[in-house]
C-alpha atoms as a PDB file:
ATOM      1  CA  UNK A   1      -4.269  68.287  -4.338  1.00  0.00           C
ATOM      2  CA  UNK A   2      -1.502  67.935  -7.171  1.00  0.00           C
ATOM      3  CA  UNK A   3       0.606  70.010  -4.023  1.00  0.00           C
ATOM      4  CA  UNK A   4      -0.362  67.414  -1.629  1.00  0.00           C
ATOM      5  CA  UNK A   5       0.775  64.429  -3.866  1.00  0.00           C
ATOM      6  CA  UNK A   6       4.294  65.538  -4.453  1.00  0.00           C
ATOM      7  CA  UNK A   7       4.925  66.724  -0.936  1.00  0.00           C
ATOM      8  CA  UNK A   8       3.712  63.552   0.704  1.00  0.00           C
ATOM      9  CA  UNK A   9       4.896  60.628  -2.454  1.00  0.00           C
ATOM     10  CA  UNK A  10       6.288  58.543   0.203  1.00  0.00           C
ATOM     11  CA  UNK A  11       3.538  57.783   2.320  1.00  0.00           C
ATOM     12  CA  UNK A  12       1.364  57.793   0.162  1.00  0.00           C
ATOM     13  CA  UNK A  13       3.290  54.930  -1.780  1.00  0.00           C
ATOM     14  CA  UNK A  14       3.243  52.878   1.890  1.00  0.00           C
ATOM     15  CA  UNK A  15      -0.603  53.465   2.384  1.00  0.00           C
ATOM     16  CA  UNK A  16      -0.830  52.215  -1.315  1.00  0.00           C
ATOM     17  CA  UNK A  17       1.375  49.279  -0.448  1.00  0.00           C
ATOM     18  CA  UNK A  18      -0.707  48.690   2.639  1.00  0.00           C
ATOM     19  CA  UNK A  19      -3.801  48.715   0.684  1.00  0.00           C
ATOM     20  CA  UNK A  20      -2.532  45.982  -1.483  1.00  0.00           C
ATOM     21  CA  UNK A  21      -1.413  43.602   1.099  1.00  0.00           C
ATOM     22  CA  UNK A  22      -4.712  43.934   3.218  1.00  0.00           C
ATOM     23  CA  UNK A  23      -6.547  43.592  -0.025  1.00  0.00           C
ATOM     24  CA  UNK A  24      -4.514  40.037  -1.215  1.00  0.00           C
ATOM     25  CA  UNK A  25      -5.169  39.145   2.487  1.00  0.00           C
ATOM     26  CA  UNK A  26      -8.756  39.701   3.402  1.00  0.00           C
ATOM     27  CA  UNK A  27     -10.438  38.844  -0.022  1.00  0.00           C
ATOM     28  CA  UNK A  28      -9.945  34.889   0.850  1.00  0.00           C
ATOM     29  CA  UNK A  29     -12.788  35.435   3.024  1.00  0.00           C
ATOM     30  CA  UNK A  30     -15.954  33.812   2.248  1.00  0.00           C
ATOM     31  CA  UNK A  31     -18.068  37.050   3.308  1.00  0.00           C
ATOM     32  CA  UNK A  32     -21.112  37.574   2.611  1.00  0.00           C
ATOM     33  CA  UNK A  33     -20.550  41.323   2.146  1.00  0.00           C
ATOM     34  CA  UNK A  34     -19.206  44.158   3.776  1.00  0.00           C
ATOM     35  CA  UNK A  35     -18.913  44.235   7.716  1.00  0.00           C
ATOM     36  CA  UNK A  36     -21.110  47.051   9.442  1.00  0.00           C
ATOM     37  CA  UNK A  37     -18.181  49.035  10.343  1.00  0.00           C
ATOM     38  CA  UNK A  38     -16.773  48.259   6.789  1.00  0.00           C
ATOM     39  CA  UNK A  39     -20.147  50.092   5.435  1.00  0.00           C
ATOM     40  CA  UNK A  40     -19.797  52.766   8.306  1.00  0.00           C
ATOM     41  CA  UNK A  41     -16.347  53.237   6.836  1.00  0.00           C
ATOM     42  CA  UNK A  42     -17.226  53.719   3.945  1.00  0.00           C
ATOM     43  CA  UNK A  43     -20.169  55.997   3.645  1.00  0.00           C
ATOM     44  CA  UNK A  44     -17.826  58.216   6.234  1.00  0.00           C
ATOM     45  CA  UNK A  45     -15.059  58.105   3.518  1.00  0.00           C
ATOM     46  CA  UNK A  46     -17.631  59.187   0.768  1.00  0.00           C
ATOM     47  CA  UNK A  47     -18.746  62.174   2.789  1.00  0.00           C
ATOM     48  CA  UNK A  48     -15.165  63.442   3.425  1.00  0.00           C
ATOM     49  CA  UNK A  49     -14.324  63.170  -0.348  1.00  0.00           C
ATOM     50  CA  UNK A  50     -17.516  65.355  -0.973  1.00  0.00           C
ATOM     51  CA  UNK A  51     -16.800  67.925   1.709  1.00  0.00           C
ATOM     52  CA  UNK A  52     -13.155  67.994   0.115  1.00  0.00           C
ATOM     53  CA  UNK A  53     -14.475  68.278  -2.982  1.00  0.00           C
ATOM     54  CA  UNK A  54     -17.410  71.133  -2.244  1.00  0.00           C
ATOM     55  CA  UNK A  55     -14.807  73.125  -0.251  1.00  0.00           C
ATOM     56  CA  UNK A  56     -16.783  72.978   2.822  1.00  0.00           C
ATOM     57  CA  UNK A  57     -13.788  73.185   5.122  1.00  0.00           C
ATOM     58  CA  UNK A  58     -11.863  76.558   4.486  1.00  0.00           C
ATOM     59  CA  UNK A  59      -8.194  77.162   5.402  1.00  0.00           C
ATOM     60  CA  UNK A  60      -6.017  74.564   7.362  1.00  0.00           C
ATOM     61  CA  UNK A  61      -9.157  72.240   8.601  1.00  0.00           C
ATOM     62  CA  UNK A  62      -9.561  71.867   4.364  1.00  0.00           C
ATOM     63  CA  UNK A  63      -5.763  71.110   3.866  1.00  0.00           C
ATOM     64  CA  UNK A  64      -6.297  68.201   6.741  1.00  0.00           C
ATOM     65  CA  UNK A  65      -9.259  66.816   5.179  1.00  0.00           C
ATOM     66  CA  UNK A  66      -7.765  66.989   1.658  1.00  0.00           C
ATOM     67  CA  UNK A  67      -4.995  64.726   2.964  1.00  0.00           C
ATOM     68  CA  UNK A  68      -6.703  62.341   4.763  1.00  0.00           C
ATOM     69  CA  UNK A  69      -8.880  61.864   1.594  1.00  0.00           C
ATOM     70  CA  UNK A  70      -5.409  61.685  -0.515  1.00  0.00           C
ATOM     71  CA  UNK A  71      -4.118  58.997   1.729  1.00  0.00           C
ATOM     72  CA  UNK A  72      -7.890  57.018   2.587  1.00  0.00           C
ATOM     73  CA  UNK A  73      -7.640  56.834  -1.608  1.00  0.00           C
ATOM     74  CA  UNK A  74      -4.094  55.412  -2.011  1.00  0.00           C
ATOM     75  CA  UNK A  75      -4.869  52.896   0.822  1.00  0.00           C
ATOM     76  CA  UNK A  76      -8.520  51.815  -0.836  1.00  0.00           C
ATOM     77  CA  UNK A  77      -7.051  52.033  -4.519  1.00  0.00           C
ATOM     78  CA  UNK A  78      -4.478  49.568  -2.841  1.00  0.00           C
ATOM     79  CA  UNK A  79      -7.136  47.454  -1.436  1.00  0.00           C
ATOM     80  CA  UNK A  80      -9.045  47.121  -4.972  1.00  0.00           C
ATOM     81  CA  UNK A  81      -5.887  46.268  -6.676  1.00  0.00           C
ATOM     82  CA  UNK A  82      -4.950  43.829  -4.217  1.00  0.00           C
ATOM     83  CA  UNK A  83      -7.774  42.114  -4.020  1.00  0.00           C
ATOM     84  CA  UNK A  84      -8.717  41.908  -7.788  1.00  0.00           C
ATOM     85  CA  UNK A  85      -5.191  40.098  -7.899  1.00  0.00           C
ATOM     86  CA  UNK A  86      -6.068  37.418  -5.264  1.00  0.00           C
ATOM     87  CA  UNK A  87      -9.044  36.710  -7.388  1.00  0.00           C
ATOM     88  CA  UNK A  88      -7.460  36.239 -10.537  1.00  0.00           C
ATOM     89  CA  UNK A  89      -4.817  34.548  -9.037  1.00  0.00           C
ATOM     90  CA  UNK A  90      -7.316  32.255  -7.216  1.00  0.00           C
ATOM     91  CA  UNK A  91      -9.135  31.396 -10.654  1.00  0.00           C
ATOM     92  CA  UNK A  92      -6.189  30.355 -12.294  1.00  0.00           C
ATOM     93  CA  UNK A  93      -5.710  28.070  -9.798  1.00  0.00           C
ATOM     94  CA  UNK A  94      -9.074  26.613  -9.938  1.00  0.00           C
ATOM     95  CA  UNK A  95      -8.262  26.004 -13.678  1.00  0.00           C
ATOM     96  CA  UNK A  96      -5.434  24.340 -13.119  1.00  0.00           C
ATOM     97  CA  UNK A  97      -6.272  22.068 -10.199  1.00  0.00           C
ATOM     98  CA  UNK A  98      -8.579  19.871 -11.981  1.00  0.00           C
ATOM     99  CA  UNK A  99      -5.831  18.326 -14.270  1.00  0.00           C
ATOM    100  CA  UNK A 100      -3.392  17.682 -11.274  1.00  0.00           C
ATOM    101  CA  UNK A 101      -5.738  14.831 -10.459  1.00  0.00           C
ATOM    102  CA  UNK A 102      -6.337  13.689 -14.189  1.00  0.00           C
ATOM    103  CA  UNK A 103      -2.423  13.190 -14.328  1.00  0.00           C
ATOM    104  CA  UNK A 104      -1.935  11.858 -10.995  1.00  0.00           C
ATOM    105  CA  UNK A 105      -5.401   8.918 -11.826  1.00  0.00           C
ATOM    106  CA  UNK A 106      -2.899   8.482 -15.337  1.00  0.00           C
ATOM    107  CA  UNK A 107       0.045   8.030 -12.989  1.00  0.00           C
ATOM    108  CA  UNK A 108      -1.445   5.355 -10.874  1.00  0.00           C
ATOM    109  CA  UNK A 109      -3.022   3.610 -13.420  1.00  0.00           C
ATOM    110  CA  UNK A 110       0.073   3.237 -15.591  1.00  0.00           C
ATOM    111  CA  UNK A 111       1.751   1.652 -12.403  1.00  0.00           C
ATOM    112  CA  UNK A 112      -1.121  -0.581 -11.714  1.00  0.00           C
ATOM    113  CA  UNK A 113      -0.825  -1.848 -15.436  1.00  0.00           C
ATOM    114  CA  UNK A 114       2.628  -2.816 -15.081  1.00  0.00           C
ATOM    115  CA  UNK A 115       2.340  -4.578 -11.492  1.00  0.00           C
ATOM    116  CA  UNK A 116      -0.347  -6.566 -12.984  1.00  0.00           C
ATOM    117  CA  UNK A 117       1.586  -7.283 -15.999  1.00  0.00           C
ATOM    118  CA  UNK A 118       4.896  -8.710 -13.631  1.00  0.00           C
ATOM    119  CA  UNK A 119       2.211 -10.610 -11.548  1.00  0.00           C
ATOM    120  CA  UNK A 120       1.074 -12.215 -14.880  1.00  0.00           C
ATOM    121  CA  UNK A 121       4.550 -12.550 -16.097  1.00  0.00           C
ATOM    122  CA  UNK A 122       5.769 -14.443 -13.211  1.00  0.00           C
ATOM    123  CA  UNK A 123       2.504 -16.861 -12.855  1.00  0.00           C
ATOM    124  CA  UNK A 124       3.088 -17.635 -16.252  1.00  0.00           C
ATOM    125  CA  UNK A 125       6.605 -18.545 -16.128  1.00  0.00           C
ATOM    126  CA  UNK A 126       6.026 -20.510 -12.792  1.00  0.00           C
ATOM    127  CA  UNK A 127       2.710 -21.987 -14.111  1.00  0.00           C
ATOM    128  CA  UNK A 128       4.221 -25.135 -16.412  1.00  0.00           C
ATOM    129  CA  UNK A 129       6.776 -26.703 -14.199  1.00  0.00           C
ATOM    130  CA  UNK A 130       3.789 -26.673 -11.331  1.00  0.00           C
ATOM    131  CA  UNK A 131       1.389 -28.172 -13.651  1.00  0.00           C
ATOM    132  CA  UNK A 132       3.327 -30.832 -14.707  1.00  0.00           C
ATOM    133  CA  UNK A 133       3.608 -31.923 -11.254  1.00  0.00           C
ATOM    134  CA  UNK A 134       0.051 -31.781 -10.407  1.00  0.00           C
ATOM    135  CA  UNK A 135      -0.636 -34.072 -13.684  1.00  0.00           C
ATOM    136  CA  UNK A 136       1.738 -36.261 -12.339  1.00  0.00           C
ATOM    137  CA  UNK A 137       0.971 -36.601  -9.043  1.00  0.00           C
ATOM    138  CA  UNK A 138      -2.930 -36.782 -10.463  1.00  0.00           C
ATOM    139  CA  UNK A 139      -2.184 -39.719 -13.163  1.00  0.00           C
ATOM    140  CA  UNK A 140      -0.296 -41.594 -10.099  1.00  0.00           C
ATOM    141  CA  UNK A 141      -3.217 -41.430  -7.446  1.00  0.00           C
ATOM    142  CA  UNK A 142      -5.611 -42.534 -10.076  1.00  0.00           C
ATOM    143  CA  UNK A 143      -3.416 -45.263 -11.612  1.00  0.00           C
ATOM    144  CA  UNK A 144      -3.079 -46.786  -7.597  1.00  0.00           C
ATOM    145  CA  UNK A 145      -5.107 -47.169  -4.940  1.00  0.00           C
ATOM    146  CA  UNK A 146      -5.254 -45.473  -1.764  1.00  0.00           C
ATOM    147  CA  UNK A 147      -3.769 -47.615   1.405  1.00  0.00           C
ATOM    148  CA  UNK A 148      -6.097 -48.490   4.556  1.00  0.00           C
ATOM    149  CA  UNK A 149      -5.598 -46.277   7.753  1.00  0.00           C
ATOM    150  CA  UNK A 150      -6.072 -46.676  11.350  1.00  0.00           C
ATOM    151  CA  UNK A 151      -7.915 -44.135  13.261  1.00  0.00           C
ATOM    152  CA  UNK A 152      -5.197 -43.258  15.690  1.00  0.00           C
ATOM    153  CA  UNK A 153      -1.773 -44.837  16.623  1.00  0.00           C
ATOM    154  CA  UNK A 154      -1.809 -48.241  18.606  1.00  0.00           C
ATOM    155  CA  UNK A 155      -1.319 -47.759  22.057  1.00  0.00           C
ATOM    156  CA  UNK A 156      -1.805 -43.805  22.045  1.00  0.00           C
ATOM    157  CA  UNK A 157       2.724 -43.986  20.347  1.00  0.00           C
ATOM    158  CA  UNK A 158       3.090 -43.515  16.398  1.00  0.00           C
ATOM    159  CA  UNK A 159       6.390 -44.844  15.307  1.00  0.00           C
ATOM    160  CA  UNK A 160       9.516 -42.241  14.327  1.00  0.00           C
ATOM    161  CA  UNK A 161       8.328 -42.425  10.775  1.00  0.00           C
ATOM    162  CA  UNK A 162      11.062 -39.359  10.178  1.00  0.00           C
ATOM    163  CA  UNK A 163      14.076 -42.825  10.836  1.00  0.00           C
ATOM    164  CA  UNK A 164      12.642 -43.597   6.748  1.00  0.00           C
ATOM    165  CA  UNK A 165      14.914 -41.892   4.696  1.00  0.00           C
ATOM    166  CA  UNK A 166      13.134 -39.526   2.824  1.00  0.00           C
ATOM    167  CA  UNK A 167      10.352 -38.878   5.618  1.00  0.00           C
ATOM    168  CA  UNK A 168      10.582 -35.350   6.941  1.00  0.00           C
ATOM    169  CA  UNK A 169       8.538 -33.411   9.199  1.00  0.00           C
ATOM    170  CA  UNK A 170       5.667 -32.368   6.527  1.00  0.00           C
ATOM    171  CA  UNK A 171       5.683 -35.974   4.975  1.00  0.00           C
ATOM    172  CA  UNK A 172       5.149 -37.426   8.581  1.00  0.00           C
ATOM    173  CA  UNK A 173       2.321 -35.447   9.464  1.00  0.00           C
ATOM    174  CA  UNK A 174       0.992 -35.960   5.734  1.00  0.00           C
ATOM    175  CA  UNK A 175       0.735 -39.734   6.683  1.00  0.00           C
ATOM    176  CA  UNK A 176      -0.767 -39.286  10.149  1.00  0.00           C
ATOM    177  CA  UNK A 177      -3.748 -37.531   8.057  1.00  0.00           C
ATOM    178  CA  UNK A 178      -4.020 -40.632   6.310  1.00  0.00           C
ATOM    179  CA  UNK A 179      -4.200 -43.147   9.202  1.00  0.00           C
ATOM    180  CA  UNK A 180      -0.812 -44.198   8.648  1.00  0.00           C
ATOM    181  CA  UNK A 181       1.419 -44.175  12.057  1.00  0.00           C
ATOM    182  CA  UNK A 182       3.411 -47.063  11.889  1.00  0.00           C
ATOM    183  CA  UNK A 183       6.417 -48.708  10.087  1.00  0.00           C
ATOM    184  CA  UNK A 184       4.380 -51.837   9.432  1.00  0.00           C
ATOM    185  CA  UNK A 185       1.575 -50.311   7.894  1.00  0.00           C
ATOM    186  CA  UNK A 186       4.020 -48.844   5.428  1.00  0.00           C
ATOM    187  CA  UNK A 187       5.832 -52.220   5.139  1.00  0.00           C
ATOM    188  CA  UNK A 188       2.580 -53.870   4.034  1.00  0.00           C
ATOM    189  CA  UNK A 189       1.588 -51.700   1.122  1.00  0.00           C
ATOM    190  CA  UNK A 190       1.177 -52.984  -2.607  1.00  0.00           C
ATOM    191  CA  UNK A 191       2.365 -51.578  -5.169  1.00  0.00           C
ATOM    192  CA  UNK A 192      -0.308 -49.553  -5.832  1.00  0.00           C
ATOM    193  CA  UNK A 193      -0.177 -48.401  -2.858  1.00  0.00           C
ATOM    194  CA  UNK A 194       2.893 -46.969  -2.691  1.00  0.00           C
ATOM    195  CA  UNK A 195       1.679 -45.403  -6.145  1.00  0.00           C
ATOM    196  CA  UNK A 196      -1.293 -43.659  -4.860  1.00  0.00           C
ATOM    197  CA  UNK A 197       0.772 -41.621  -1.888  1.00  0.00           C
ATOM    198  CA  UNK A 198       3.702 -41.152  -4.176  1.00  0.00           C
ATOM    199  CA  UNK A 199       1.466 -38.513  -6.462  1.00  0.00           C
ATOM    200  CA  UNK A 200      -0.705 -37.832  -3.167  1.00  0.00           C
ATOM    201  CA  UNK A 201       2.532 -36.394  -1.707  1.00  0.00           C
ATOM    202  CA  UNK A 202       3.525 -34.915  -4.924  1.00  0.00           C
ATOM    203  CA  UNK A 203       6.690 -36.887  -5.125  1.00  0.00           C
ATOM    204  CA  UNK A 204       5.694 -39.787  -7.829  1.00  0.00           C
ATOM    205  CA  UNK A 205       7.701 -42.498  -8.132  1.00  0.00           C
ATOM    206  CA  UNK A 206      10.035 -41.312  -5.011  1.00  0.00           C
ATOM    207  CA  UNK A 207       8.768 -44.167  -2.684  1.00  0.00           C
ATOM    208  CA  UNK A 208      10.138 -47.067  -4.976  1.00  0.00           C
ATOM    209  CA  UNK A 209      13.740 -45.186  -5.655  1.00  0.00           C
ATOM    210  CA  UNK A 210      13.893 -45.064  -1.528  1.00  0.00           C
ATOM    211  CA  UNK A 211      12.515 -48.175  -1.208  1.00  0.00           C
ATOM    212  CA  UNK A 212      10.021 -47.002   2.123  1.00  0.00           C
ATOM    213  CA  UNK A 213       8.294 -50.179   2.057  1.00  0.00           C
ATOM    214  CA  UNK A 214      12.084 -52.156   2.214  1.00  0.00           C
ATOM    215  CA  UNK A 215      13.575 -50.079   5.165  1.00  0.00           C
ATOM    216  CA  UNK A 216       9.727 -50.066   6.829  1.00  0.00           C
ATOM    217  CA  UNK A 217      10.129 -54.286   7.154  1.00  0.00           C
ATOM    218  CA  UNK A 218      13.566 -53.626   8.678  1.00  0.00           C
ATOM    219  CA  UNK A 219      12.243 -51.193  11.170  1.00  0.00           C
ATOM    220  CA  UNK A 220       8.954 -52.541  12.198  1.00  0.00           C
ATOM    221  CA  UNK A 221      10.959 -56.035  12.514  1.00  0.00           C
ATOM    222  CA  UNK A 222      13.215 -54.616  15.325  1.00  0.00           C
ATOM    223  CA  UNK A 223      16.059 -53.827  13.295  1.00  0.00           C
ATOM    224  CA  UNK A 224      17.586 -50.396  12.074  1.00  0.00           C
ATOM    225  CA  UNK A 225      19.111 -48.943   8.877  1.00  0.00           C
ATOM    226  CA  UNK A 226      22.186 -46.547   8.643  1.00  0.00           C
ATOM    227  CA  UNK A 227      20.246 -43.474   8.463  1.00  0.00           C
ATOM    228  CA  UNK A 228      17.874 -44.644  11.249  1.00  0.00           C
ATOM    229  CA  UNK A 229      21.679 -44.595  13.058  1.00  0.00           C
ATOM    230  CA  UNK A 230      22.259 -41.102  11.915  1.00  0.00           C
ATOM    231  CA  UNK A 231      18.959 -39.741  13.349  1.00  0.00           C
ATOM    232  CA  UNK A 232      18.872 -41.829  16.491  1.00  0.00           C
ATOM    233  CA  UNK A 233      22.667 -40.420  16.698  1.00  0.00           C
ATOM    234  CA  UNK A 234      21.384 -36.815  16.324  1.00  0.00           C
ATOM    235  CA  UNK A 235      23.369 -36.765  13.109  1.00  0.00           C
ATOM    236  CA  UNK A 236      20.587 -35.688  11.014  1.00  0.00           C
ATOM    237  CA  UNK A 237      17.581 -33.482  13.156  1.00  0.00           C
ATOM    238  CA  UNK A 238      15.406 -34.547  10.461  1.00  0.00           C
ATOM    239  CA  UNK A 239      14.677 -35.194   7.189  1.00  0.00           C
ATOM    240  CA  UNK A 240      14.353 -32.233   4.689  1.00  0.00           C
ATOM    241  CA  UNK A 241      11.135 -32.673   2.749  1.00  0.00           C
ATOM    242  CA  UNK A 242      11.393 -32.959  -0.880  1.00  0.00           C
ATOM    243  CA  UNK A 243      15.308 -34.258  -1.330  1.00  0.00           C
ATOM    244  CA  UNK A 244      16.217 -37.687  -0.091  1.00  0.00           C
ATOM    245  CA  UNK A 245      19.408 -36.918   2.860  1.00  0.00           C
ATOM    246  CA  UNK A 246      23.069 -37.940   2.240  1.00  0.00           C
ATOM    247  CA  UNK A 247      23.753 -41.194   3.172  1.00  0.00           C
END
């Protein structure tokens, strides 16, 4: 046998290789044992390694057998080695898979900690100024008193409210939901009135510095203003809400 291992070292180290790769390979398979060929295999391997052992072959059939046993051994040993590999190699993994999600949870949770600490951050920096305007606009709407509507325009038309300066698009339709389509329903508030939809439109105080009620008695009389000019001109498209226009 020693004879048979130094004459064929070569092949022997391929059918070991062999063994090894087909080992790493097919113990990833959930099996639930050996194959019946596997266990044919087998117990046909077993008796050859008896009959080389016992002799039972003399002369040149006995050197054949002895080889093929040599080699069937490399290739098997190969097969063990291989597979015991894959398994350790496998549990080791196992062991180490359970903290990639640990740090990964640790990971997301330090990011959603700091997103909700620049969400706070930012409310809290943009909370005062807003605040102060909604007291404001509060104290105003309870300090006046809210002007009478009308349920829709006269004659199906609403006046150009937008030829007030400081009426824009969003302030216009703010007064249509209040009833209020026409110059001289504007023209005939009270002073409390004006009050009550200066902090209703968040703008106290604006409607006296742009005198609305003054330029309403010029419009609804027939008459016009320069920036009425300017917007009839197509001068000014409209008025931005929440800065009075250039004059």
């Amino acid at each position: 046998m020693l004879y048979l291992v130094q004459t064929f070292a070569a092949p022997l180290l391929l059918a070991l290789a062999g063994g090894l790769a087909v080992g790493w390979v097919t113990s990833d398979r959930e099996d639930q044992g050996p194959s019946p060929w596997a266990a044919l295999a087998m117990t046909v391997f077993a008796l050859m390694v008896v009959a080389a052992a016992l002799n039972w072959l003399p002369g040149r059939p006995g050197l054949w057998l002895d080889t093929v046993v040599l080699f069937g051994a490399a290739y098997l040993l190969g097969c063990l080695v291989g597979a015991f590999a894959r398994v350790f190699t496998d549990k080791a993994e196992e062991v180490a898979d359970p903290l990639q999600p640990l740090a990964a949870a640790g990971q997301a949770l330090a990011a959603g900690t700091a997103a909700v600490k620049a969400v706070a951050g930012s409310a809290a920096a943009a909370s005062p100024p807003a605040t102060a305007s909604a007291l404001a606009a509060s104290e105003a709407m309870a300090q006046g008193s809210k002007p009478q509507g009308v349920v829709a325009p006269r004659s199906g038309k609403a006046d150009e409210l937008e030829l007030i300066r400081g009426i824009g698009p969003q302030n216009e339709a703010r007064l249509h939901a209040l009833g209020i389509y026409h110059f001289d329903q504007i023209a005939a508030w009270t002073a409390k009135e004006a009050q009550w939809v200066g902090g209703y439109l968040a703008f106290p105080g604006r409607i006296e510095r742009e005198d609305w009620i003054g330029q309403a008695r010029v419009l609804a009389a027939g008459g016009t203003t320069a920036h009425a000019d300017r917007v009839k001109r197509g001068e000014i498209a409209s008025t931005p809400d929440g800065k009075p226009p250039a004059t």
